[in-house]
N, C-alpha and C. Protein backbone atom coordinates (compact mmCIF):
# COMPACT_ATOMS: atom_id res chain seq x y z
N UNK A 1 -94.87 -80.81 90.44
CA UNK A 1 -94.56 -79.40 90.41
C UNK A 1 -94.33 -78.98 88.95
N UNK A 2 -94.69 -77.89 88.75
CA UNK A 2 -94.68 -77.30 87.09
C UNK A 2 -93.27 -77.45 87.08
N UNK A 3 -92.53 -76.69 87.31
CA UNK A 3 -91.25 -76.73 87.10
C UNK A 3 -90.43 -78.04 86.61
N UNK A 4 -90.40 -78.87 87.48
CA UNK A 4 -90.51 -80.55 86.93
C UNK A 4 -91.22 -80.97 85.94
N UNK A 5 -91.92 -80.56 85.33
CA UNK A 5 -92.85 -80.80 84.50
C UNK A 5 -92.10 -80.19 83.30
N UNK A 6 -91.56 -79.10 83.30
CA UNK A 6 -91.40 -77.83 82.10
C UNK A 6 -90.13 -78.89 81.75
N UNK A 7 -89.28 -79.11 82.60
CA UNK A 7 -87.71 -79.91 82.55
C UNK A 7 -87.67 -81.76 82.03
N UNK A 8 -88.91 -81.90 82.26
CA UNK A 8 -88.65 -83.37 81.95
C UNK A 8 -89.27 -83.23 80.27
N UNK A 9 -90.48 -82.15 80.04
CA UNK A 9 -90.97 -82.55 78.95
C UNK A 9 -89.69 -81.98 77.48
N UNK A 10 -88.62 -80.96 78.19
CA UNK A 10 -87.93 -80.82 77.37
C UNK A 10 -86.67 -81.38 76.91
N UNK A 11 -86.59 -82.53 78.31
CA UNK A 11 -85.88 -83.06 78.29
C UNK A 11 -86.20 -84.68 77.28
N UNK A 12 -87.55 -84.79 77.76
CA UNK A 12 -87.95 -86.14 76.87
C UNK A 12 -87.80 -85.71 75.29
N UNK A 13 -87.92 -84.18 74.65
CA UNK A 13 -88.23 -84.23 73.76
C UNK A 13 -86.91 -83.35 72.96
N UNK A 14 -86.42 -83.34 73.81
CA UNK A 14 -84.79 -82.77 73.58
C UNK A 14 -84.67 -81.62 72.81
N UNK A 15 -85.24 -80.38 73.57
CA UNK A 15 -85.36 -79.23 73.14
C UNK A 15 -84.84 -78.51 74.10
N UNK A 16 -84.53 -76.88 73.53
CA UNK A 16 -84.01 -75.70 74.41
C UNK A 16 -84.93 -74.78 74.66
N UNK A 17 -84.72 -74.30 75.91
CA UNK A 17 -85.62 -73.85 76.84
C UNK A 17 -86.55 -72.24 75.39
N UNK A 18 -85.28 -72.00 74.15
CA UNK A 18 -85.64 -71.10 73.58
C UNK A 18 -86.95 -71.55 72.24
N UNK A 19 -86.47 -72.62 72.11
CA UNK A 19 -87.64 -73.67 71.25
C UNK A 19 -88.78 -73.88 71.68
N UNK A 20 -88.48 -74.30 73.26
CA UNK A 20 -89.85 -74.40 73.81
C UNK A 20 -90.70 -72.82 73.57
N UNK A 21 -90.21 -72.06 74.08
CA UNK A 21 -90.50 -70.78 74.33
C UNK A 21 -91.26 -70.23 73.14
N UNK A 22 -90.63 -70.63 71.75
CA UNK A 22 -90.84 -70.06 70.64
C UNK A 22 -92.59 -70.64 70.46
N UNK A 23 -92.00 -71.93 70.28
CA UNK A 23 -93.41 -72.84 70.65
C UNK A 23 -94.65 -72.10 71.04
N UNK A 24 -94.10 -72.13 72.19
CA UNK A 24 -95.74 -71.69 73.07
C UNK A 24 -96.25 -70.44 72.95
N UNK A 25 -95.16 -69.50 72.49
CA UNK A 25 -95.24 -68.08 71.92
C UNK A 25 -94.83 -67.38 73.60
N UNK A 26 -94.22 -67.38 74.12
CA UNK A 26 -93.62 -66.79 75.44
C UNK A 26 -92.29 -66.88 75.19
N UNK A 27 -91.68 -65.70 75.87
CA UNK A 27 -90.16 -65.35 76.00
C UNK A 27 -89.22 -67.07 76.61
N UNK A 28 -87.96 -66.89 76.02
CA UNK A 28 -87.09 -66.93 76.90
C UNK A 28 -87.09 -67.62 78.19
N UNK A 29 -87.29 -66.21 78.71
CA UNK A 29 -87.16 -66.07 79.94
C UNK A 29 -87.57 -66.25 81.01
N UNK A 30 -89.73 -66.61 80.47
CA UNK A 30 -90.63 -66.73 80.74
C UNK A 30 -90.42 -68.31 81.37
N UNK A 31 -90.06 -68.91 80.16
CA UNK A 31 -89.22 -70.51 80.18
C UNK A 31 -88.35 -70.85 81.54
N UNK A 32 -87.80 -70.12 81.46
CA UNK A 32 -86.74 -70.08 82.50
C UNK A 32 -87.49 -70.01 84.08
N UNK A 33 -88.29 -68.82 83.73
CA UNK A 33 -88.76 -68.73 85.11
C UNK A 33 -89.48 -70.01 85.70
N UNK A 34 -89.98 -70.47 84.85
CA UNK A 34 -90.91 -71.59 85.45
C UNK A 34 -90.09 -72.82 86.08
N UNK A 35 -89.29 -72.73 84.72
CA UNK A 35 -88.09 -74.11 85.08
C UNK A 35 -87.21 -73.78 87.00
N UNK A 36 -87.15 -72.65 87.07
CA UNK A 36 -86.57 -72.21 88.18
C UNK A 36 -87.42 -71.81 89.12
N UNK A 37 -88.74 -72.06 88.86
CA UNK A 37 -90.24 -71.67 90.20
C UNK A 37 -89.92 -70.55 90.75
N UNK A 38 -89.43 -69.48 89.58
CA UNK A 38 -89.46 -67.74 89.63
C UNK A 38 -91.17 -67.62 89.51
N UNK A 39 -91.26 -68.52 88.47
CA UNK A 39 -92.89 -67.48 88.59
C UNK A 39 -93.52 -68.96 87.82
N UNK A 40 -95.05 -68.62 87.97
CA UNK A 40 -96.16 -69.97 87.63
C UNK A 40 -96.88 -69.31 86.72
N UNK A 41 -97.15 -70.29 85.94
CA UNK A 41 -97.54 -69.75 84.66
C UNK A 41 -99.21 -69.30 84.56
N UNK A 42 -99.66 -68.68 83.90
CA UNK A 42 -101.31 -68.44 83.61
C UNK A 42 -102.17 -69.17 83.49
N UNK A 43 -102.77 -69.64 83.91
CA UNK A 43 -103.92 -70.94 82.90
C UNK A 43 -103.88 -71.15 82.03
N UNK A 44 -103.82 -70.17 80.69
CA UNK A 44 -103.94 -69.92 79.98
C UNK A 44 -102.21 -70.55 78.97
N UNK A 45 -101.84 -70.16 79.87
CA UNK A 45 -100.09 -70.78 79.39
C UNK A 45 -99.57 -71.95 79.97
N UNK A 46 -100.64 -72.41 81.15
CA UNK A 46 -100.31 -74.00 81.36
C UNK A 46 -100.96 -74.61 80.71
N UNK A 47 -102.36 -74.18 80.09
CA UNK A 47 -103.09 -75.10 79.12
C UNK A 47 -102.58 -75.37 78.18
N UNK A 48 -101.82 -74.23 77.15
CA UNK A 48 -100.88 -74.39 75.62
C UNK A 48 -99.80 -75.26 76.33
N UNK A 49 -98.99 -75.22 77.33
CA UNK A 49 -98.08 -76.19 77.39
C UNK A 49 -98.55 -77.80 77.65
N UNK A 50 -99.76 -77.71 78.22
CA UNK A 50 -100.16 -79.11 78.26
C UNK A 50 -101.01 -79.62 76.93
N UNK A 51 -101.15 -78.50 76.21
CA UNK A 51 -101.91 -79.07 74.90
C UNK A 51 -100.38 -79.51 74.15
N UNK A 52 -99.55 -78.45 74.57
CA UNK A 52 -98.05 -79.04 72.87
C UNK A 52 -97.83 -80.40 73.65
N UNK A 53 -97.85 -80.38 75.11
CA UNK A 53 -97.89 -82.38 75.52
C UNK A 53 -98.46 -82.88 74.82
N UNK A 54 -99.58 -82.95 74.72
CA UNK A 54 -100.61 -83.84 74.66
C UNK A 54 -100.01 -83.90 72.87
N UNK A 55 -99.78 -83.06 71.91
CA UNK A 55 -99.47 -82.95 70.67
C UNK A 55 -98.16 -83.45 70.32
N UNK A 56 -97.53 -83.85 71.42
CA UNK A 56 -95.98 -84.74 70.89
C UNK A 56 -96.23 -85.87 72.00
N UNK A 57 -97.66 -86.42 72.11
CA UNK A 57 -97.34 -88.06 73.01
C UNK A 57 -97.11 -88.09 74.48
N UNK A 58 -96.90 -87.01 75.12
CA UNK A 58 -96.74 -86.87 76.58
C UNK A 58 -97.92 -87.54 77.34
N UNK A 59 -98.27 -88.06 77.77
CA UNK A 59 -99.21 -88.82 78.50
C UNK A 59 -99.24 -87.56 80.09
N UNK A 60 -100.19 -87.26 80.38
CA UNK A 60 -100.30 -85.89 80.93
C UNK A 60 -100.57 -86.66 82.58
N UNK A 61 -101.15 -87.78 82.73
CA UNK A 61 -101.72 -88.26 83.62
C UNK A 61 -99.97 -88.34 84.52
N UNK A 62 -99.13 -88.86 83.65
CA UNK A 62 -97.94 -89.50 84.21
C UNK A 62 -97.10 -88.30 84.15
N UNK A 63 -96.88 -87.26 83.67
CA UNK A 63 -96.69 -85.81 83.65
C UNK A 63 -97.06 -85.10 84.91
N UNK A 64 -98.13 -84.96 85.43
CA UNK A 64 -98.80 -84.22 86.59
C UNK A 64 -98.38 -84.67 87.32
N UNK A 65 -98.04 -86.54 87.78
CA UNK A 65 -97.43 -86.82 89.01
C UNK A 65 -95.86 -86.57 89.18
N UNK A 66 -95.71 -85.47 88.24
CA UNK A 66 -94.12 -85.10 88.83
C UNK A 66 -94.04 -83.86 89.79
């Protein structure tokens, strides 16, 4: 589930939900929502989050099965 996904990768990499956010160029809040499966992200905004994975070592294969 994305949401699991959004929480472990910030958790492996020990960042705040506002860092991440800054990151990917999305709010806040946007962050939040996902972490809380308020809302699913765009293609377009699950791809940049799985590219900043793939750009700090996240192994995506072992990522998706969360």
């Amino acid at each position: 589930m994305f949401s699991e996904q959004v929480k472990y990768v910030r958790k492996i990499l020990n960042i705040s939900q506002n860092k991440l956010a800054q990151t990917l160029g999305v709010s806040y809040a946007t962050i939040n929502r996902w972490e809380n499966s308020k809302n699913a992200p765009s293609q377009l905004a699950q791809n940049s989050f799985y590219d900043f994975c793939e750009n700090n070592f996240i192994n995506l294969d072992e990522l998706k099965k969360l």
